[in-house]
Every structure is written in structure tokens, then in C-alpha cells.
C-alpha atoms as a PDB file:
ATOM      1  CA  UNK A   1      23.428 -23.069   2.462  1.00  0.00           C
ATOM      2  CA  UNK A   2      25.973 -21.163   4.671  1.00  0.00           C
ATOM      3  CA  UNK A   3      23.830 -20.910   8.277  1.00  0.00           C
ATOM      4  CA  UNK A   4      23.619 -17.035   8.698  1.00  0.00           C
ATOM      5  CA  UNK A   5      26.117 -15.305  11.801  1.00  0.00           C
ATOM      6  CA  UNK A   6      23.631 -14.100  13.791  1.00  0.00           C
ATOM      7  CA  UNK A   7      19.611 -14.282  14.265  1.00  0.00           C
ATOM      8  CA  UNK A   8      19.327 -10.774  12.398  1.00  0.00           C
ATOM      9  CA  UNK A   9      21.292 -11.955   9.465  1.00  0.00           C
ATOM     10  CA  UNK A  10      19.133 -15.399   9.264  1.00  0.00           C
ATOM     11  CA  UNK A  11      15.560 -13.137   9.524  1.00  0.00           C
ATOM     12  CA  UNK A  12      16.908 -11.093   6.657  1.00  0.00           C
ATOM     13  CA  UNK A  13      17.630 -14.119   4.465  1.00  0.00           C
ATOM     14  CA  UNK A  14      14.374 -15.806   5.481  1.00  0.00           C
ATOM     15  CA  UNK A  15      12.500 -12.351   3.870  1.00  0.00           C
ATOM     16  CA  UNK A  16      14.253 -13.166   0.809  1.00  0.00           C
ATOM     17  CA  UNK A  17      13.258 -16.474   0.700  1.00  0.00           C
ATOM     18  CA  UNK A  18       9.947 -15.524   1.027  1.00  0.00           C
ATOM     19  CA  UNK A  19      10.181 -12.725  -1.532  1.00  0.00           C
ATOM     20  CA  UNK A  20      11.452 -15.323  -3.907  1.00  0.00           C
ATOM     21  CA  UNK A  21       8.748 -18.211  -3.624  1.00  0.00           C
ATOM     22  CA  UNK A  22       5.567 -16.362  -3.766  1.00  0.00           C
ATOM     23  CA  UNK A  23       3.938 -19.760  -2.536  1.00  0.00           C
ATOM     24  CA  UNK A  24       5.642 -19.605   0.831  1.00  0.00           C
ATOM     25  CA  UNK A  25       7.189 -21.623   3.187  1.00  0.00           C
ATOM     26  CA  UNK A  26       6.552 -23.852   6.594  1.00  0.00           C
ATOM     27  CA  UNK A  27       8.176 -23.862   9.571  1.00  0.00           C
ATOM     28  CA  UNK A  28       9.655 -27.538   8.882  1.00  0.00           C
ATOM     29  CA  UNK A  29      11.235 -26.186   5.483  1.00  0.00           C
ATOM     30  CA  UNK A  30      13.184 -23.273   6.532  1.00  0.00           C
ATOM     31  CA  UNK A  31      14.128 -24.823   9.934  1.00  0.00           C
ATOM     32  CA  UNK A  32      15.517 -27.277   7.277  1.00  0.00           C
ATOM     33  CA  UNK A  33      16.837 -24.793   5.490  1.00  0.00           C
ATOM     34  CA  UNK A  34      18.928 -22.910   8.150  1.00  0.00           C
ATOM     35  CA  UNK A  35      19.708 -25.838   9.954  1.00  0.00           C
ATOM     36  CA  UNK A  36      17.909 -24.807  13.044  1.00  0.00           C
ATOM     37  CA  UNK A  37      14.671 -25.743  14.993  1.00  0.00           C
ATOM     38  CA  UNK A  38      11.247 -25.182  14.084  1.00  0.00           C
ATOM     39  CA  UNK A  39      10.947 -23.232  17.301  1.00  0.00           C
ATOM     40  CA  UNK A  40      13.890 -20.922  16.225  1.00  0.00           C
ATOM     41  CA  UNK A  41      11.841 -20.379  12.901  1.00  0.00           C
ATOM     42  CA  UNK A  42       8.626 -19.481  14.776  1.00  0.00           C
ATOM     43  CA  UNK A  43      10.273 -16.928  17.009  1.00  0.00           C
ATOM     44  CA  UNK A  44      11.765 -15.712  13.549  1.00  0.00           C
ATOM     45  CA  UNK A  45       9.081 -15.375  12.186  1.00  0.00           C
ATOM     46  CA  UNK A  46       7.327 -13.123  14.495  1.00  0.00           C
ATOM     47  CA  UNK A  47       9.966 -10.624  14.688  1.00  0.00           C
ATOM     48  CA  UNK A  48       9.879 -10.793  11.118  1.00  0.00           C
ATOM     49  CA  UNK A  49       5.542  -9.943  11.266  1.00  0.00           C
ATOM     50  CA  UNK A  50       6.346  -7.044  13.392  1.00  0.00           C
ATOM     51  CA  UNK A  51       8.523  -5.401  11.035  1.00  0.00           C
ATOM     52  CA  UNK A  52       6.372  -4.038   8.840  1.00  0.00           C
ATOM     53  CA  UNK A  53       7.032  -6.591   5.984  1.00  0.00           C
ATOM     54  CA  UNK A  54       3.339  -8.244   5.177  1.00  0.00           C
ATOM     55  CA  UNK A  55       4.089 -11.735   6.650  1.00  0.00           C
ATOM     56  CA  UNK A  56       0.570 -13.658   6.875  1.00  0.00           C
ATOM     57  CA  UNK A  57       0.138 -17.280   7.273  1.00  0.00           C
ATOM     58  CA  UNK A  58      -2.288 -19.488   5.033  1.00  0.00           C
ATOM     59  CA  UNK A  59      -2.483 -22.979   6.354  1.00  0.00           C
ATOM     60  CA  UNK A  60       0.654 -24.076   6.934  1.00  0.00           C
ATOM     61  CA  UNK A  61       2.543 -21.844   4.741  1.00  0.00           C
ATOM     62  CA  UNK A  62       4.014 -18.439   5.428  1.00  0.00           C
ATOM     63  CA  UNK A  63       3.808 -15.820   2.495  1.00  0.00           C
ATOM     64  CA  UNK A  64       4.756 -12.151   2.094  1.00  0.00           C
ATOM     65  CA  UNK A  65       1.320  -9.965   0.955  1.00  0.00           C
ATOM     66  CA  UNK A  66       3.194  -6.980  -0.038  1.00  0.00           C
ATOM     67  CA  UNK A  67      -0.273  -4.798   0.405  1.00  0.00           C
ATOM     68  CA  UNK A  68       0.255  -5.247   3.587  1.00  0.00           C
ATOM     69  CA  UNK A  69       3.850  -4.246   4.279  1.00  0.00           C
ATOM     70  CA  UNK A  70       5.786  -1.350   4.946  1.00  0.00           C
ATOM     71  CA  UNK A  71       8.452   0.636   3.172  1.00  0.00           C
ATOM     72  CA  UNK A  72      11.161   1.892   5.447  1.00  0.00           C
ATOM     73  CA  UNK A  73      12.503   5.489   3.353  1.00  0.00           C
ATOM     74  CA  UNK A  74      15.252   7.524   4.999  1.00  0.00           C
ATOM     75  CA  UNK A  75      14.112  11.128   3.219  1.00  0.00           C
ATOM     76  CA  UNK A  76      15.906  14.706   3.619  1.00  0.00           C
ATOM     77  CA  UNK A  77      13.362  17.861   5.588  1.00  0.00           C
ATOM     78  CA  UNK A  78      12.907  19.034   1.919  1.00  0.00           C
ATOM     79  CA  UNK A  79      11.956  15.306   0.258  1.00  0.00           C
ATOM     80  CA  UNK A  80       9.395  15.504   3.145  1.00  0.00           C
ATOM     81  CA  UNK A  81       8.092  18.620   2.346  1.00  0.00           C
ATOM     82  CA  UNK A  82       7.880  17.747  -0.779  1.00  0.00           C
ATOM     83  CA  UNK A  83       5.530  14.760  -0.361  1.00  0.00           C
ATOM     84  CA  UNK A  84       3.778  16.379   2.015  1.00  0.00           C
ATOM     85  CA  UNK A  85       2.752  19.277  -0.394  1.00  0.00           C
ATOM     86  CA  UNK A  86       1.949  16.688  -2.939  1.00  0.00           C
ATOM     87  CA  UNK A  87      -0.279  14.369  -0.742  1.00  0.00           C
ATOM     88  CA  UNK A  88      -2.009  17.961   0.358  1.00  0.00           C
ATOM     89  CA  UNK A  89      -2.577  18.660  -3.396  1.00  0.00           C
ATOM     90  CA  UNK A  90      -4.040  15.566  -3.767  1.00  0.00           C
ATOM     91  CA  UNK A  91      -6.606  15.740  -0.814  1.00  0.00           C
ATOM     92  CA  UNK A  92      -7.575  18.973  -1.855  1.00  0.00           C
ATOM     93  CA  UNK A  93      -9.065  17.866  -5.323  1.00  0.00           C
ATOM     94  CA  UNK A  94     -10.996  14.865  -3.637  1.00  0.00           C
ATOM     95  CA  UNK A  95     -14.169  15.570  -2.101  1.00  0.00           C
ATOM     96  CA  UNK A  96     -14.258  11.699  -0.815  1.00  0.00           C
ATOM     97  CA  UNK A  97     -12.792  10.534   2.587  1.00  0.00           C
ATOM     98  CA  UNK A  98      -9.269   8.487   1.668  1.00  0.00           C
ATOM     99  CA  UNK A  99      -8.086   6.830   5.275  1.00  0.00           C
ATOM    100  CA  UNK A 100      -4.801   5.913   3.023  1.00  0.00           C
ATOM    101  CA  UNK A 101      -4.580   9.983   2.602  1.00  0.00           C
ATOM    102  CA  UNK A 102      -4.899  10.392   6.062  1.00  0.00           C
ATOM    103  CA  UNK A 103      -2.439   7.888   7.464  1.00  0.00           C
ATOM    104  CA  UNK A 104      -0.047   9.246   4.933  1.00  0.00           C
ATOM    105  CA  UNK A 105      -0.329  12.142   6.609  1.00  0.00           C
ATOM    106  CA  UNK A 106      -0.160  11.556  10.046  1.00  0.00           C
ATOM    107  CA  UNK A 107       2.888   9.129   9.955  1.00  0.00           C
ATOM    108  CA  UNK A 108       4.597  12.279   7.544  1.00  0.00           C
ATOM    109  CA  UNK A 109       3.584  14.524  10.599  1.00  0.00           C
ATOM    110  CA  UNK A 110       4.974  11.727  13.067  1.00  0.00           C
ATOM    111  CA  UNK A 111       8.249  12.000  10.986  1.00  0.00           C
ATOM    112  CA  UNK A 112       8.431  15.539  11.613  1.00  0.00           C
ATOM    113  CA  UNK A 113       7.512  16.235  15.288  1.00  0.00           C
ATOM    114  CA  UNK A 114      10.849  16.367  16.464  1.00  0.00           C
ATOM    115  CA  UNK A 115      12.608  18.429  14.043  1.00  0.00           C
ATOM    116  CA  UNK A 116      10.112  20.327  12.736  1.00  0.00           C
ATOM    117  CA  UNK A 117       6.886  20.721  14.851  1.00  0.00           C
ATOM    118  CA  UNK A 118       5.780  23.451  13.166  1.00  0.00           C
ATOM    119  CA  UNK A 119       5.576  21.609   9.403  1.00  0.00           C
ATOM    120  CA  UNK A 120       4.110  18.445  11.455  1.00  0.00           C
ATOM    121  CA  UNK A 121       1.199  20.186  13.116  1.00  0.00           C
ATOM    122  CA  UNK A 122       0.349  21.573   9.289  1.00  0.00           C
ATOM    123  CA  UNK A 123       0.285  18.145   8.623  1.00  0.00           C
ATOM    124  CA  UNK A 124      -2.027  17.287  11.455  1.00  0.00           C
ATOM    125  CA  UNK A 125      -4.176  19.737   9.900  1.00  0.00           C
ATOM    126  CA  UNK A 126      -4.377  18.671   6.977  1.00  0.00           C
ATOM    127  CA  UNK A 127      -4.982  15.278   8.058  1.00  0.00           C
ATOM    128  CA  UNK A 128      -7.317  15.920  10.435  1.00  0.00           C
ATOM    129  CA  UNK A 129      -9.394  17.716   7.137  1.00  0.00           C
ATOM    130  CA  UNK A 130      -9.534  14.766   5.125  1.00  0.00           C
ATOM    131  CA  UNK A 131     -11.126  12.708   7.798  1.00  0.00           C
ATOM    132  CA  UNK A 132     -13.724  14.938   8.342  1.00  0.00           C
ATOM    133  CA  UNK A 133     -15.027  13.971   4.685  1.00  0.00           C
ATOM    134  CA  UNK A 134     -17.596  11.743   3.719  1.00  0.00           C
ATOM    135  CA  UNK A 135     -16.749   7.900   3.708  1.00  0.00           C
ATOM    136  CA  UNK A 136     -17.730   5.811   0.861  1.00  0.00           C
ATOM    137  CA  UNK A 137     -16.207   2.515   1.472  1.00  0.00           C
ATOM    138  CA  UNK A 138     -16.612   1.359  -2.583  1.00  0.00           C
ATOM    139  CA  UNK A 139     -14.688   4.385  -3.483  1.00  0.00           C
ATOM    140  CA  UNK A 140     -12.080   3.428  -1.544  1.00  0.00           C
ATOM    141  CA  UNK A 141     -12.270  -0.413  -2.533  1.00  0.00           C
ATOM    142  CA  UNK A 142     -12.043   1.061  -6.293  1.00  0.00           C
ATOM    143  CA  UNK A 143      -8.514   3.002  -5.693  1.00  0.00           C
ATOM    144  CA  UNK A 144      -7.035  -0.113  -4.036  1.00  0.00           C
ATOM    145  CA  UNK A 145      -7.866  -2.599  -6.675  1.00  0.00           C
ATOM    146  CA  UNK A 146      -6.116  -0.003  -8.993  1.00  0.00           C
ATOM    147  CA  UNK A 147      -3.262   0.814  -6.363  1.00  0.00           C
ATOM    148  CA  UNK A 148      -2.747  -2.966  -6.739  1.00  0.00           C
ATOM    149  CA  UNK A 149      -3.422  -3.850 -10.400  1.00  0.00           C
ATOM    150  CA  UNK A 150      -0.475  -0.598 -10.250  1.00  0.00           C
ATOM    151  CA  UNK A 151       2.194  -2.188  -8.454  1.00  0.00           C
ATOM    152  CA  UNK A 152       1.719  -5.666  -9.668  1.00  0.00           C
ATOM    153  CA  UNK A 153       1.863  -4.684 -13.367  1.00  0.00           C
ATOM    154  CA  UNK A 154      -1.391  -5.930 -14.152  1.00  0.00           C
ATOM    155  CA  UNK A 155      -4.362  -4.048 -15.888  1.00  0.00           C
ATOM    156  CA  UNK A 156      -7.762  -3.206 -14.710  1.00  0.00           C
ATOM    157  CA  UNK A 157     -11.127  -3.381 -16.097  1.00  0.00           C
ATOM    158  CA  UNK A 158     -13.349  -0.441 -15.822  1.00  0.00           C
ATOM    159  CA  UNK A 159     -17.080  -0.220 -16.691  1.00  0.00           C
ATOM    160  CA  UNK A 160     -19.431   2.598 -17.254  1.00  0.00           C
ATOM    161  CA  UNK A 161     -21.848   2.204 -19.987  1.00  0.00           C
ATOM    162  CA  UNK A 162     -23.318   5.386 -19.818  1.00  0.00           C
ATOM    163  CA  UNK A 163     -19.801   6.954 -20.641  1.00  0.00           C
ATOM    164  CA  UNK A 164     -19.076   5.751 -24.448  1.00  0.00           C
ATOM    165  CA  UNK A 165     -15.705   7.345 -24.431  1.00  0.00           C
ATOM    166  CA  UNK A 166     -14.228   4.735 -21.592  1.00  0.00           C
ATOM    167  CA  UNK A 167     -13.028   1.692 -23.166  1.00  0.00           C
ATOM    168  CA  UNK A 168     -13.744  -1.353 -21.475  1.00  0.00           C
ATOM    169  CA  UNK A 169     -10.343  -2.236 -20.759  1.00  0.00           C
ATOM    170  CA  UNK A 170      -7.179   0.166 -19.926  1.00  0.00           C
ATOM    171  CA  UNK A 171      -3.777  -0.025 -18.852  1.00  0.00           C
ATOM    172  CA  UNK A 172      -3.617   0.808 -15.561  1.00  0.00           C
ATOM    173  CA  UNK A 173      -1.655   4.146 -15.778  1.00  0.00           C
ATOM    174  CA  UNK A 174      -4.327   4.901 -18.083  1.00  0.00           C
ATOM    175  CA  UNK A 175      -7.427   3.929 -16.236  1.00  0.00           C
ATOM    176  CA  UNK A 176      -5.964   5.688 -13.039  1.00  0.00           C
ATOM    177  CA  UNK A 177      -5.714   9.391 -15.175  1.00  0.00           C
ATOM    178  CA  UNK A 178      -9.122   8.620 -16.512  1.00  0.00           C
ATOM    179  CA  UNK A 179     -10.502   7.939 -13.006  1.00  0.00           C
ATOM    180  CA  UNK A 180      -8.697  10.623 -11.379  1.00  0.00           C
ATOM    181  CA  UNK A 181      -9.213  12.938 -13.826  1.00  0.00           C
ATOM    182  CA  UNK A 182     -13.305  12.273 -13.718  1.00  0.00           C
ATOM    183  CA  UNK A 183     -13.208  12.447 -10.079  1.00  0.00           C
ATOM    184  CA  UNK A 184     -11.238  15.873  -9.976  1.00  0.00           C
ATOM    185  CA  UNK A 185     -13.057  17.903 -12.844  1.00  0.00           C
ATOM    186  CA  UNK A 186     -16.226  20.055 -11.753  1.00  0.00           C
ATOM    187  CA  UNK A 187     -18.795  18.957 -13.998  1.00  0.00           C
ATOM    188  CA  UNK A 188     -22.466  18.160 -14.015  1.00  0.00           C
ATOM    189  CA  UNK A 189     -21.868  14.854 -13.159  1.00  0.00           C
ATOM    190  CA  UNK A 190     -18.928  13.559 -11.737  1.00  0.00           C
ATOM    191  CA  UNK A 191     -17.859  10.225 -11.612  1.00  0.00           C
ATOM    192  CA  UNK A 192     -16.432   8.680  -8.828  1.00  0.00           C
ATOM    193  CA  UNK A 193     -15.069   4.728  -8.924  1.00  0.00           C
ATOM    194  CA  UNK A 194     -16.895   2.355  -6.636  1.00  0.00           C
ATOM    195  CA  UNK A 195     -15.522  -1.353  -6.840  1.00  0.00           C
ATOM    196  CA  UNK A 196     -18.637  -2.514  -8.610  1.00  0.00           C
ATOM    197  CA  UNK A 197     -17.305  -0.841 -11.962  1.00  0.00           C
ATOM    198  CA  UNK A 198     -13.382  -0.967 -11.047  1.00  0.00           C
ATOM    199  CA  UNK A 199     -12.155  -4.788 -11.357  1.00  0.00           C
ATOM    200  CA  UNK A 200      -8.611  -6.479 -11.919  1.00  0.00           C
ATOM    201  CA  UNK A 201      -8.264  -7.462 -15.489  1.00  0.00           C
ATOM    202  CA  UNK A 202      -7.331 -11.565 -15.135  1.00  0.00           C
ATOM    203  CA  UNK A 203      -4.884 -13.231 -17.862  1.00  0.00           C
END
């Protein structure tokens, strides 16, 4: 392949790769690759882990675990606003403690600081309301397996025999509306997802 210009150039190409072949890569094969040293990939590679972008290493191999990465978004004041009033809405119809809520919130409120203090400290305060909630780890576990099973296009088992109207097995769209619709209503008994009745669907 045509050897990249310049070291930014070759770490953007090496994300592709890695996007591409969801079994990774070593050291040896993309210094092959590039037609540069295994040092060169090394060094490459850890600029590349600071970015935000997942990298983890298993064994020898080097793999992209897009849980774990970050989204860089360029949005308007008003697109921020926007989200912020929706993450807001959604804290204030959970009575469970969602870190995911709250770091939502305090990197929106980071966004802000400079241009809009004001919005930024509402922000704060909202964030700083969520994490004063209780913590139940299970809950959380639940919401990620779905938050997963979500962007992967997979489905998700749920299981509650004492509920008859929940099928065993939903799309995930589905099965997140149930659960956050269950969680949200005021009723006698509310059900809230822990990960011992939320699973991902295999096959």
C-alpha cells in the first residue's frame, strides 16, 4: 500500500485497519504493512489509545472495543441545549443512580463553560442530582448489555416470570421501551432491570 505522508495520516489509516478486521492486528503486521518499524507502530499505537478510540490489546493483537471509545461531535449552543434538556428529562424519570447520566452531563457542562457558564453550571446541577441517587450496580449492568445489544444490532433476552405479558425474547428497540417504560411508570410495583434478568440474545 501507498506509505501514508506523515505520522498523522498513517495513525488514521491504522484506525481503519483496525475498524475493518475486528480480530486485530500485531505490531509485526502493520509495521509490515506501512513499511515501518515495529517501534514506529508501538509509538502509533499509543497516540492512537489516547484518542479516545477504544484501542485495547489481547495477547498479541490490538483490537478496537468500540464501548470503550469516544465520539468526537462538533454541535451548535442550541444542539447542546437540546441534549442537555433531553438527558435532564431522562434523569428526572429515573429514581436509580446512572454514572453514564452523569458523565453525560458533566462533559456537556465542560463543553459549555466558556461560552456559556451560565447553561454549564445548570448542567453541573443537574449532574451533581443524579449522583446523589441510590447506586445499584445490576441496574446499571442491565442498561449496558442493552446499550450494547443496541448498537451492535443484536437482540436481548429479558426474563420476568412473574410478568406474563413480557415475551421472553424482544428486539432490542422493543425490550428497551418495555424496560424503560416499567422503570418510569408509578405503579405498585415497579420494575427495574438488574443483569440477572437482562442478557444478550446469542445466534
Amino acid at each position: 500500500m501507498r506509505a501514508p505522508e506523515d505520522r498523522l495520516e498513517r495513525i488514521g489509516q491504522i484506525e481503519r485497519k483496525l475498524v475493518q478486521h475486528i480480530k486485530g492486528w500485531t505490531t509485526g503486521e502493520l509495521a509490515s504493512e506501512f513499511g515501518v518499524d515495529p517501534g514506529t507502530i508501538r509509538r502509533d499505537l499509543s497516540l492512537l489509545e489516547t484518542m479516545g478510540t477504544g484501542l485495547i490489546k489481547q495477547g498479541r493483537r490490538y483490537i478496537l472495543d468500540h464501548r470503550r471509545s469516544l465520539h468526537n461531535v462538533k454541535l451548535s449552543m442550541n444542539e447542546l441545549l437540546a441534549i442537555y434538556l433531553a438527558v435532564r428529562l431522562l434523569s428526572r424519570h429515573s429514581d436509580e443512580h446512572n454514572p453514564h447520566v452523569v458523565g453525560a452531563l458533566e462533559k456537556l457542562a465542560d463543553a459549555l463553560q466558556t461560552k456559556s457558564p451560565l447553561i454549564a453550571r445548570h448542567i453541573e446541577q443537574a449532574a451533581t442530582a443524579v449522583r446523589s441517587r441510590h447506586t445499584r450496580r445490576e441496574y446499571v449492568e442491565a442498561l449496558e448489555i442493552l446499550t450494547q445489544g443496541w448498537a451492535e444490532g443484536k437482540k436481548v433476552r429479558t426474563r420476568r416470570p412473574s410478568v406474563p405479558l413480557l415475551p421472553t425474547s424482544l428486539s432490542l428497540l422493543e425490550s428497551a421501551t418495555h424496560v424503560m417504560l416499567l422503570a418510569t411508570m408509578r405503579c405498585a410495583t415497579p420494575y427495574a432491570p438488574s443483569r440477572s434478568n437482562v442478557s444478550m440474545k446469542r445466534g
